[in-house]
Protein backbone atom coordinates (compact mmCIF):
# COMPACT_ATOMS: atom_id res chain seq x y z
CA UNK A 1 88.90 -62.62 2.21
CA UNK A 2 91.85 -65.00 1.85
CA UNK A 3 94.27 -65.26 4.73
CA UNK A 4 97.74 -64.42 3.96
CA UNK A 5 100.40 -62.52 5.83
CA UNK A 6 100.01 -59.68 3.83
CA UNK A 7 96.43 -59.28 4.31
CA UNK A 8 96.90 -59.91 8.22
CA UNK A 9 99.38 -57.16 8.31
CA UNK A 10 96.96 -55.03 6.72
CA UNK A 11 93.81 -55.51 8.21
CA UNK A 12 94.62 -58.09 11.17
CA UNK A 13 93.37 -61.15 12.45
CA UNK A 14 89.44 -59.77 12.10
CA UNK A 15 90.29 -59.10 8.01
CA UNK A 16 88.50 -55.61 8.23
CA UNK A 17 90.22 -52.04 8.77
CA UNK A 18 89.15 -48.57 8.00
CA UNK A 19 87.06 -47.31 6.51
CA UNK A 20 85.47 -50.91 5.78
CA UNK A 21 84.27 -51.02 9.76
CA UNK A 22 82.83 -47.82 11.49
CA UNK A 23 85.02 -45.42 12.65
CA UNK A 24 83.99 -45.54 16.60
CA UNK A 25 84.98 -49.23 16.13
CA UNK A 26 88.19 -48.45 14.37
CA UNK A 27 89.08 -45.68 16.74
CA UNK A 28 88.13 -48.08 19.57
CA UNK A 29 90.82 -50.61 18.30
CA UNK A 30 93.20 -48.31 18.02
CA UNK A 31 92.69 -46.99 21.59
CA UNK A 32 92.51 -50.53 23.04
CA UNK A 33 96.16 -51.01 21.13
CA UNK A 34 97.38 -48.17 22.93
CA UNK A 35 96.29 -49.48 26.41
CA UNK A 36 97.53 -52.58 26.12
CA UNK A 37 101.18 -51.96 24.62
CA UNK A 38 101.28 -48.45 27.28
CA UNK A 39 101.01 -51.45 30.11
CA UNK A 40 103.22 -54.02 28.80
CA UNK A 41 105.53 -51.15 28.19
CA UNK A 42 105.56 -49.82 31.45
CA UNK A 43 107.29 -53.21 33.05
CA UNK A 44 110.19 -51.98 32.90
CA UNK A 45 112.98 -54.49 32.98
CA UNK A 46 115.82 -52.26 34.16
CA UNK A 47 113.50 -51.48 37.28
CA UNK A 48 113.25 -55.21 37.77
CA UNK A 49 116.30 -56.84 37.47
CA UNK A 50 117.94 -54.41 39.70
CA UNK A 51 115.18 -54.92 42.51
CA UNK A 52 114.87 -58.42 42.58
CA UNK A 53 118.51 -59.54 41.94
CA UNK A 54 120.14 -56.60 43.08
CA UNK A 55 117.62 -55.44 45.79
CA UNK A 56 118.22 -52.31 44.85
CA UNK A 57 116.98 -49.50 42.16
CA UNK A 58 118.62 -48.88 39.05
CA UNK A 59 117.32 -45.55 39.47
CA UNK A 60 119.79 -44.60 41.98
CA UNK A 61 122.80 -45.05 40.66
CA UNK A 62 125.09 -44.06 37.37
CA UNK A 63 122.64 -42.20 35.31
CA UNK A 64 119.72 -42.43 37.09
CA UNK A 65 118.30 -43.64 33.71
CA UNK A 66 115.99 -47.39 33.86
CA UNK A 67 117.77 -48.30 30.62
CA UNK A 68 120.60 -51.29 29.59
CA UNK A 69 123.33 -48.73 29.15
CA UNK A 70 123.13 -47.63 32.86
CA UNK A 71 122.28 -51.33 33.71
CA UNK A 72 125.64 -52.23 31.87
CA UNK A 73 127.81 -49.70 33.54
CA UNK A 74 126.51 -50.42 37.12
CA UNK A 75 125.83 -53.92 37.03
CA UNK A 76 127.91 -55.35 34.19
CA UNK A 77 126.64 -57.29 30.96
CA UNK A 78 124.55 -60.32 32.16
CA UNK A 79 122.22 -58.05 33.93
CA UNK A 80 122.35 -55.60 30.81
CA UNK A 81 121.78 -58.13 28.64
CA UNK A 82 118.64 -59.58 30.55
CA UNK A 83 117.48 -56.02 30.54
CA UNK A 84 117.80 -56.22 26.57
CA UNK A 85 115.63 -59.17 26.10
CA UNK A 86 112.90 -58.21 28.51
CA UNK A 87 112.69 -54.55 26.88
CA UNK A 88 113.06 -55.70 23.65
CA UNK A 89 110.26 -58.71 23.82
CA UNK A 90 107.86 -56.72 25.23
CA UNK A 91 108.00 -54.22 22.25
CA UNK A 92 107.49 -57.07 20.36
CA UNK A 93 104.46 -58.42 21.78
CA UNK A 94 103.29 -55.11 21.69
CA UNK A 95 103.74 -54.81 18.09
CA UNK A 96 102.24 -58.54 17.42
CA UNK A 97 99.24 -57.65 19.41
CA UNK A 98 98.57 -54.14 17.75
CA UNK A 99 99.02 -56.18 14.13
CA UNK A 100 96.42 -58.88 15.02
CA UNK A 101 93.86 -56.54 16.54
CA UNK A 102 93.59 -53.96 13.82
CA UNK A 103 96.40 -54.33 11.28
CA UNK A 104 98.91 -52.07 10.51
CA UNK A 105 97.53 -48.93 11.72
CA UNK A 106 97.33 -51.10 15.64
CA UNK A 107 101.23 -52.22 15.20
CA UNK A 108 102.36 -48.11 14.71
CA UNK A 109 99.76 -47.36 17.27
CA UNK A 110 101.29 -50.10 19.90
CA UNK A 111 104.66 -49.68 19.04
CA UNK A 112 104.33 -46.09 19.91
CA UNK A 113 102.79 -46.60 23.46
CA UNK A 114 105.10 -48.98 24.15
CA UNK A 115 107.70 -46.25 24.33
CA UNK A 116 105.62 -44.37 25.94
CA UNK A 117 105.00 -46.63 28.73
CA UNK A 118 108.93 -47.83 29.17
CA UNK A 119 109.74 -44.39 29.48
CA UNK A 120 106.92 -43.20 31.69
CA UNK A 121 105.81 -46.47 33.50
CA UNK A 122 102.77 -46.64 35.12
CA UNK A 123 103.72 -49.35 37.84
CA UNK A 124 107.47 -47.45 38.62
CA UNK A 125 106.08 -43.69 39.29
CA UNK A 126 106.51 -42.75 35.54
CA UNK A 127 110.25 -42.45 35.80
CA UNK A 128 111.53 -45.03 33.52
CA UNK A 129 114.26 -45.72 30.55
CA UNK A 130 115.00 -43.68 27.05
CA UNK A 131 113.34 -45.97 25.17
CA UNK A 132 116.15 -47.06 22.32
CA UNK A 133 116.02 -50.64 22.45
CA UNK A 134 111.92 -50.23 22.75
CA UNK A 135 112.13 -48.41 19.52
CA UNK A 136 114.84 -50.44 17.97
CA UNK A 137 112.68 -53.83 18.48
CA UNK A 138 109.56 -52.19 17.47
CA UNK A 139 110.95 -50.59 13.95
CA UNK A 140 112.41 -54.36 13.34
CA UNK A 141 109.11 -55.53 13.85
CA UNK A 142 107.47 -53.22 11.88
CA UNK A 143 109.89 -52.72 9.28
CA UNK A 144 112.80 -54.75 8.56
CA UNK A 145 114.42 -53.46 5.75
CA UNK A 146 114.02 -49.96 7.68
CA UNK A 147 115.42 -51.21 10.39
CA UNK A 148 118.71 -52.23 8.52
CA UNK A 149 120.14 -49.17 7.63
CA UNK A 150 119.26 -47.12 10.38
CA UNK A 151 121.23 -50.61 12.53
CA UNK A 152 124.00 -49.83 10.16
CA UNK A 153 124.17 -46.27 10.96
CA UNK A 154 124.00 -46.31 14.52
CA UNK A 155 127.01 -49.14 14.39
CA UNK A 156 128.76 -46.85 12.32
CA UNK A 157 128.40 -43.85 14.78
CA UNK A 158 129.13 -45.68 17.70
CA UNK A 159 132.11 -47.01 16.28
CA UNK A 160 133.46 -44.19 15.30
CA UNK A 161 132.57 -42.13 18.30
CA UNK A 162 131.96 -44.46 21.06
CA UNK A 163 129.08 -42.64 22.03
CA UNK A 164 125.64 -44.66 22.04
CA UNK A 165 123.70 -41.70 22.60
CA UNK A 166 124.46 -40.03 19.38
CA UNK A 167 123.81 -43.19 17.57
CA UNK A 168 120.83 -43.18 19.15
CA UNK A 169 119.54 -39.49 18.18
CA UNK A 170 120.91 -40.08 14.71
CA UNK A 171 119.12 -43.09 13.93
CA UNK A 172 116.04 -42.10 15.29
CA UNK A 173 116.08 -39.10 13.75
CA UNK A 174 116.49 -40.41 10.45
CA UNK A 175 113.74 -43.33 10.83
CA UNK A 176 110.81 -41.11 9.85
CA UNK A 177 112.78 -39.01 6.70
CA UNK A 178 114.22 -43.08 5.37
CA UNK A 179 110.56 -44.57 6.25
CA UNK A 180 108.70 -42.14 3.94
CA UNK A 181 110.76 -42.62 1.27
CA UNK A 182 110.98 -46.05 1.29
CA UNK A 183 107.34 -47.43 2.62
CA UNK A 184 106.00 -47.16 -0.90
CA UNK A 185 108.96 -49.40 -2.43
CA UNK A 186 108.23 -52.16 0.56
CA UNK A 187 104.67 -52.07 -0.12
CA UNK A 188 103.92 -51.90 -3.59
CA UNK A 189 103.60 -48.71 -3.84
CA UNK A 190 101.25 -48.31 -0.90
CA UNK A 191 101.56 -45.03 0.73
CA UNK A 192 102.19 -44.47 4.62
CA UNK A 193 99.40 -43.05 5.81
CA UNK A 194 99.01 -40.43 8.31
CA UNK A 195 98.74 -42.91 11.16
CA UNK A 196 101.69 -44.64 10.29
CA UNK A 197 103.26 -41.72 9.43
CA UNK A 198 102.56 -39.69 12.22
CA UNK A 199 103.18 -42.02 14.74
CA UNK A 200 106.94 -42.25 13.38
CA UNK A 201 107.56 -38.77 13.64
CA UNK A 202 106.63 -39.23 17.17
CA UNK A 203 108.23 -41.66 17.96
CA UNK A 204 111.55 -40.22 16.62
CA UNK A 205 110.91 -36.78 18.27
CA UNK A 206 109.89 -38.86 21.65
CA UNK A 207 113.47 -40.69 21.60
CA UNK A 208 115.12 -37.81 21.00
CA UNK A 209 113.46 -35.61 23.40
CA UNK A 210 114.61 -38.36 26.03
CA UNK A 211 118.34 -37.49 25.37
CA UNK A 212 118.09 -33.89 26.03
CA UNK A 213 120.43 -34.34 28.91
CA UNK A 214 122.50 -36.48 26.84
CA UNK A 215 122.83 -33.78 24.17
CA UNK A 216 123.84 -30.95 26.16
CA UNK A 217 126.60 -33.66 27.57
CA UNK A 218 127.74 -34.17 24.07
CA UNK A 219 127.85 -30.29 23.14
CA UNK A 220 129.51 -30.12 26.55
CA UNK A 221 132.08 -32.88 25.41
CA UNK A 222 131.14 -34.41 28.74
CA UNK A 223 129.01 -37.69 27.88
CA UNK A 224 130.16 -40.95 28.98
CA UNK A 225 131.65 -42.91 26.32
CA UNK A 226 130.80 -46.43 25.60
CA UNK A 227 132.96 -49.05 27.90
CA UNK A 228 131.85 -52.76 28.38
CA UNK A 229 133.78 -52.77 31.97
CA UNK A 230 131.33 -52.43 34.91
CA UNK A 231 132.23 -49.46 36.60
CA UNK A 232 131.53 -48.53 40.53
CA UNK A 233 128.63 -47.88 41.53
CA UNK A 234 127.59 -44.12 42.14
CA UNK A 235 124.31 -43.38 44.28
CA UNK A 236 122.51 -40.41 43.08
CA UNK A 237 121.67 -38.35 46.31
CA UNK A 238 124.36 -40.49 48.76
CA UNK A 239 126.94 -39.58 50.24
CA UNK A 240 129.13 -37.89 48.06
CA UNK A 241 128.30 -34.32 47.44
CA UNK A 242 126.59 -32.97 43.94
CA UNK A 243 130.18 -32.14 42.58
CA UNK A 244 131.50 -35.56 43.17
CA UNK A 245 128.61 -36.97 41.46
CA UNK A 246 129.12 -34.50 38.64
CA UNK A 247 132.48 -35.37 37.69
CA UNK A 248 131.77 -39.01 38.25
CA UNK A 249 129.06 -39.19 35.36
CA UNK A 250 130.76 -37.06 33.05
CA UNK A 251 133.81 -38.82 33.41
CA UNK A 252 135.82 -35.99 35.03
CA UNK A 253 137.17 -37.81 38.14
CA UNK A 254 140.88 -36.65 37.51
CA UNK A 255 139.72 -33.15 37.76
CA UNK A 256 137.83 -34.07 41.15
CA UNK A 257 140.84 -35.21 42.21
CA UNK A 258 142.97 -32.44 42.05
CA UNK A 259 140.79 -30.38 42.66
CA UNK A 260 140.58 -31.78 45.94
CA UNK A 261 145.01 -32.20 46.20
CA UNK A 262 144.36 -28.26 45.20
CA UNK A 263 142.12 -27.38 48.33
CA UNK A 264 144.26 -29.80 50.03
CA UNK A 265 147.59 -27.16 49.66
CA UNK A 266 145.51 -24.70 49.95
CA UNK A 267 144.69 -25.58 53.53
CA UNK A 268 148.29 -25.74 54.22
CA UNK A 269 148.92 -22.67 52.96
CA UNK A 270 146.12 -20.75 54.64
CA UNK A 271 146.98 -22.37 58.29
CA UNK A 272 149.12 -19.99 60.55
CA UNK A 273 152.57 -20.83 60.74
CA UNK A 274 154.01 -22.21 64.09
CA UNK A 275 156.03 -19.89 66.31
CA UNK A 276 159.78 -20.76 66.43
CA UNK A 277 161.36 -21.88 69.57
CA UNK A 278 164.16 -19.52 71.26
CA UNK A 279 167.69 -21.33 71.55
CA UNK A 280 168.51 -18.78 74.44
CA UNK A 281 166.91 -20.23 78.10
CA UNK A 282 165.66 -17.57 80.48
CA UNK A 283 167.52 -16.29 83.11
């Protein structure tokens, strides 16, 4: 078989794919594609950063999320933007990897598990990030001129709204719809498959299952809006009491404070009054 890109992409770096090899040795590709990308994925550079420059856990504070957003708002952008690169090579090694081992069908495969394993890391007790720039790396990888529109889209939102959680949910939940109709166009006519069609949908409902809390913010009109200052730090669990910590995610902290000025006069009010003195002296 000649050895072009096209053919590589197809069948990977072995030049044989379904059902031209035996399915337990197809299956077993697939599964080794898996393992890999779920442990590449799970080194979660959020968790890192933050312990070894920080010495703390990223996990504690803002959000509680292992992701660049909450790495941005509590550490500021060089550490966000080291977050970025990590995440985002690491979804692309996955992607490479899953490509040369059994084409195609291994990229979807490791692209998938490579969310899987940023979001529910092995080496961080499975509490990890929301997996956006994991699945906005591996769609670029996978599929470029996907990738384009869906970039354009969640610019769009985010300008508009300021909120890079609903650009988020938007574009992933288009990917799969945009991906079916335009895999055949990209690949002459080819059609997805149901591995590389299946594997979209989940990674789309995946993502979007991650922002449940981020939803109910956003029907709540309570989700943090995007701001490129690093704000203070907020420990989840410290000092401050679950209400503080409320209104300091959702942006509330004016209504914190007066609530607090209100219990404040309240006090006052409640306390007994002080007994005048008498201007008469006793006889």
């Amino acid at each position: 078989m000649e050895f072009t890109l096209t053919n590589l992409r197809l069948n990977g770096l072995f030049g044989i794919n379904f059902p031209d090899m035996p399915l337990w040795l197809y299956i077993t590709a697939l599964v080794v594609s898996a393992a890999a990308a779920y442990f590449l994925g799970s080194l979660n550079f959020g968790v890192i950063i933050s312990k070894y420059k920080f010495h703390e856990d990223i996990r504690s504070y803002g959000s509680g999320n292992a992701g660049m957003t909450n790495m941005l708002r509590t550490y500021g952008k060089s550490a966000a933007a080291f977050t970025l690169l990590g995440d985002g090579v690491k979804a692309a090694v996955s992607v490479l990897a899953g490509t040369l081992l059994i084409g195609v069908s291994g990229a979807y495969i490791a692209g998938l598990f490579c969310i899987v394993g940023h979001a529910f890391p092995i080496y961080y007790g499975f509490k990890g990030g929301k997996g956006v720039v994991v699945s906005a790396v591996t769609i670029l990888c996978l599929e470029p001129m996907v990738f384009l529109p869906l970039f354009v889209l969640f610019l769009a939102i985010v300008a508009a709204t300021r909120y890079i959680s609903l650009g988020s949910i938007m574009g992933m939940f288009v990917f799969p719809l945009l991906l079916n109709r335009l895999y055949p166009a990209l690949h002459k006519g080819a059609s997805a498959g149901a591995v590389v069609t299946v594997t979209s949908i989940l990674m789309s409902v995946m993502v979007i299952w991650l922002h449940r809390s981020n939803i109910k913010r956003l029907w709540e009109g309570k989700e943090n809006k995007l701001s490129f200052k690093k704000k203070d730090k907020k420990k989840l669990g410290g000092q401050q009491n679950g209400a503080e910590i409320s209104a300091a995610e959702d942006g509330t902290e004016d209504s914190s404070d007066s609530a607090q000025t209100k219990n404040v006069t309240q006090n006052a009010a409640d306390a007994p009054a002080k007994p005048k003195k008498s201007g008469k002296k006793g006889r």
